[in-house]
C-alpha atoms as a PDB file:
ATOM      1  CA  UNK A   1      93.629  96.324  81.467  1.00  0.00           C
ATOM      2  CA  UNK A   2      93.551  99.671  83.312  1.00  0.00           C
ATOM      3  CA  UNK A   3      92.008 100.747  86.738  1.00  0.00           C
ATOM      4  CA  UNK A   4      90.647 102.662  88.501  1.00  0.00           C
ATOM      5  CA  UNK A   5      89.829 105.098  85.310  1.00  0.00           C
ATOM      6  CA  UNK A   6      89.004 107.756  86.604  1.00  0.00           C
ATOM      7  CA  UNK A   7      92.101 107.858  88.773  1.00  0.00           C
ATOM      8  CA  UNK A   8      92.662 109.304  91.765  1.00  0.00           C
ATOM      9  CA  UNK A   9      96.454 108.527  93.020  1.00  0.00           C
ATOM     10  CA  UNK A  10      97.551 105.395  91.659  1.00  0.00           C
ATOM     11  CA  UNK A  11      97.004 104.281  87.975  1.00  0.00           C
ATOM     12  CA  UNK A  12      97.575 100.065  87.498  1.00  0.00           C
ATOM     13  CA  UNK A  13      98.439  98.756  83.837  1.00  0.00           C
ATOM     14  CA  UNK A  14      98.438  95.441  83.674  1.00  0.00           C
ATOM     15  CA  UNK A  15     100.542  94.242  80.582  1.00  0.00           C
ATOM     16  CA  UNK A  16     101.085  90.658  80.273  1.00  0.00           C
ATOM     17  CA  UNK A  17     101.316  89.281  77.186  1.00  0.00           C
ATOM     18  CA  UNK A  18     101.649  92.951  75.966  1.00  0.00           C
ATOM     19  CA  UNK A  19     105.303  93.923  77.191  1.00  0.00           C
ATOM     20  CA  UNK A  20     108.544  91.950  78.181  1.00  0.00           C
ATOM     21  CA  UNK A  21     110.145  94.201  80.400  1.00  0.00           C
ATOM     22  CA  UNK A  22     108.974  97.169  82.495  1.00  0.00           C
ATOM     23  CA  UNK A  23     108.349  99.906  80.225  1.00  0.00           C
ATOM     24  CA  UNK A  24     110.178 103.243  80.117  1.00  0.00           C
ATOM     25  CA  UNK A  25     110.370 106.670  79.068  1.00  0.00           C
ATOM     26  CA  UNK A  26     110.726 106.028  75.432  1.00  0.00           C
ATOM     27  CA  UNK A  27     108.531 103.207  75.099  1.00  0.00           C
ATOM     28  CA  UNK A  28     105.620 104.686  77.803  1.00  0.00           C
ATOM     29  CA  UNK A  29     104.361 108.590  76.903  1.00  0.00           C
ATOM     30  CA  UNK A  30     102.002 110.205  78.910  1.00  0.00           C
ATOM     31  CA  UNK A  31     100.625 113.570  77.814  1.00  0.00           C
ATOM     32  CA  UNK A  32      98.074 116.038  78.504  1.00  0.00           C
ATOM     33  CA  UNK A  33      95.057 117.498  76.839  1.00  0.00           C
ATOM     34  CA  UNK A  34      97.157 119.781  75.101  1.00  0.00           C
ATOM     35  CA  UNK A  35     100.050 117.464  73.894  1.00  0.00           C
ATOM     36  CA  UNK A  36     102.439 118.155  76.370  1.00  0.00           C
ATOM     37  CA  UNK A  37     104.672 115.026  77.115  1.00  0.00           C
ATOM     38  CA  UNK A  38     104.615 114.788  80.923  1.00  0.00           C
ATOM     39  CA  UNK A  39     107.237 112.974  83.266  1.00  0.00           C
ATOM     40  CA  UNK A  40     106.198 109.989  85.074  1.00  0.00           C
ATOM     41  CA  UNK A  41     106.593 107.840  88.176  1.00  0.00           C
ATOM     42  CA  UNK A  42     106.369 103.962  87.959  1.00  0.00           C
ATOM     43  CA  UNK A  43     106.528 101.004  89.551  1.00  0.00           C
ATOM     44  CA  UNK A  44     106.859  97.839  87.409  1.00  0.00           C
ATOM     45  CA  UNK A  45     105.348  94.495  89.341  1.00  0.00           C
ATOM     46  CA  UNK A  46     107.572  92.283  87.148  1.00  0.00           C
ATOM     47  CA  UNK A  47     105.750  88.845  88.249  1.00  0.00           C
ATOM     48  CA  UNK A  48     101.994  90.315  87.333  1.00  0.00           C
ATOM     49  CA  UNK A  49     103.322  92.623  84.400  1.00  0.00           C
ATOM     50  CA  UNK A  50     102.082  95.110  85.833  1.00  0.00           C
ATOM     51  CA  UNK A  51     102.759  99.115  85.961  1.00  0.00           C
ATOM     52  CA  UNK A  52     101.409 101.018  89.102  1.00  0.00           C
ATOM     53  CA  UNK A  53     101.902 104.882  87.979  1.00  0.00           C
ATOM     54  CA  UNK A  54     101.618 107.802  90.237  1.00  0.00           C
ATOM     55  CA  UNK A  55      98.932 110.009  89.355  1.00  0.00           C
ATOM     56  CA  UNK A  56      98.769 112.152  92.490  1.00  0.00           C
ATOM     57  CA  UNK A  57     100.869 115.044  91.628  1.00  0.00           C
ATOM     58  CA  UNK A  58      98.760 115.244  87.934  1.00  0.00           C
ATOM     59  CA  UNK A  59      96.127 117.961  87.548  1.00  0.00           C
ATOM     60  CA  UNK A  60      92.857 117.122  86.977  1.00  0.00           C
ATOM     61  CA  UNK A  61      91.698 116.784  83.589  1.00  0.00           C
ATOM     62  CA  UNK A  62      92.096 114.238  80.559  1.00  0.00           C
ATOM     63  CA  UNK A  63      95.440 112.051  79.790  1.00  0.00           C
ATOM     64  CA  UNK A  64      96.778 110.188  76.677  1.00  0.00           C
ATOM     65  CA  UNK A  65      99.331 106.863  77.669  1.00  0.00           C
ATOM     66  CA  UNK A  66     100.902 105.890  74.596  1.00  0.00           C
ATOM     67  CA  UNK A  67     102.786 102.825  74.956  1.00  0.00           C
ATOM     68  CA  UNK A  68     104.539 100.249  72.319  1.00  0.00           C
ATOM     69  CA  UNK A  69     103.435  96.370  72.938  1.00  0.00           C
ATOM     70  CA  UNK A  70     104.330  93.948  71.110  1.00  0.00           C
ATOM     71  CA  UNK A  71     102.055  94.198  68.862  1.00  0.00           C
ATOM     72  CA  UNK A  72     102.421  97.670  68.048  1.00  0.00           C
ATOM     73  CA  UNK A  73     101.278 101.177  70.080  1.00  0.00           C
ATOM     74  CA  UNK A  74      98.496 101.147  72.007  1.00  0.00           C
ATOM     75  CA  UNK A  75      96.629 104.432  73.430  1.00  0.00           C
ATOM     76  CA  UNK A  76      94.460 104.920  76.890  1.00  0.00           C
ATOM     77  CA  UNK A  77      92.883 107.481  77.726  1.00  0.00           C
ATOM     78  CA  UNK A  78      92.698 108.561  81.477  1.00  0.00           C
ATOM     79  CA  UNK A  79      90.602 110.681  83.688  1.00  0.00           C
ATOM     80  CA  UNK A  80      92.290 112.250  86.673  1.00  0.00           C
ATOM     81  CA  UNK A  81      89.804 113.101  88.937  1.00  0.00           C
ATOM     82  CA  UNK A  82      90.078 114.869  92.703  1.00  0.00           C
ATOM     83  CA  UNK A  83      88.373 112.399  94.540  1.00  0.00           C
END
């Protein structure tokens, strides 16, 4: 589950059942329209499985979050928006 899509500031993944441990930079890829693998901030809720991710530095525009589960990689895509 994901929300708010579109995002303003703060982007919530909720992964239980999905993940074991917070994800990280290798298992967790955010990129941009054009490919480009961004850097990202996180904060993993460990007793919701949960991932609160900092959108409000991003530009506006379309985002790919490729992350490996359990059950193999799973892709969201995510509006930034301004407002």
């Amino acid at each position: 589950v994901v929300y708010p899509n579109p995002v303003k500031d703060l982007l919530n993944l909720k992964l239980k059942g999905y993940v074991e441990d917070a994800p990280n930079q290798f298992t967790l890829v955010i990129t941009d329209a054009l490919g480009r693998s961004l850097p990202w901030k996180g904060v993993w809720h460990e007793k919701e499985s949960r991932l609160e991710l900092d959108f409000s530095q991003m530009k506006v525009g379309l985002y790919v979050i490729n992350i490996q589960t359990q059950f193999g990689l799973r892709t969201i895509r995510i509006i930034k928006n301004a407002q």
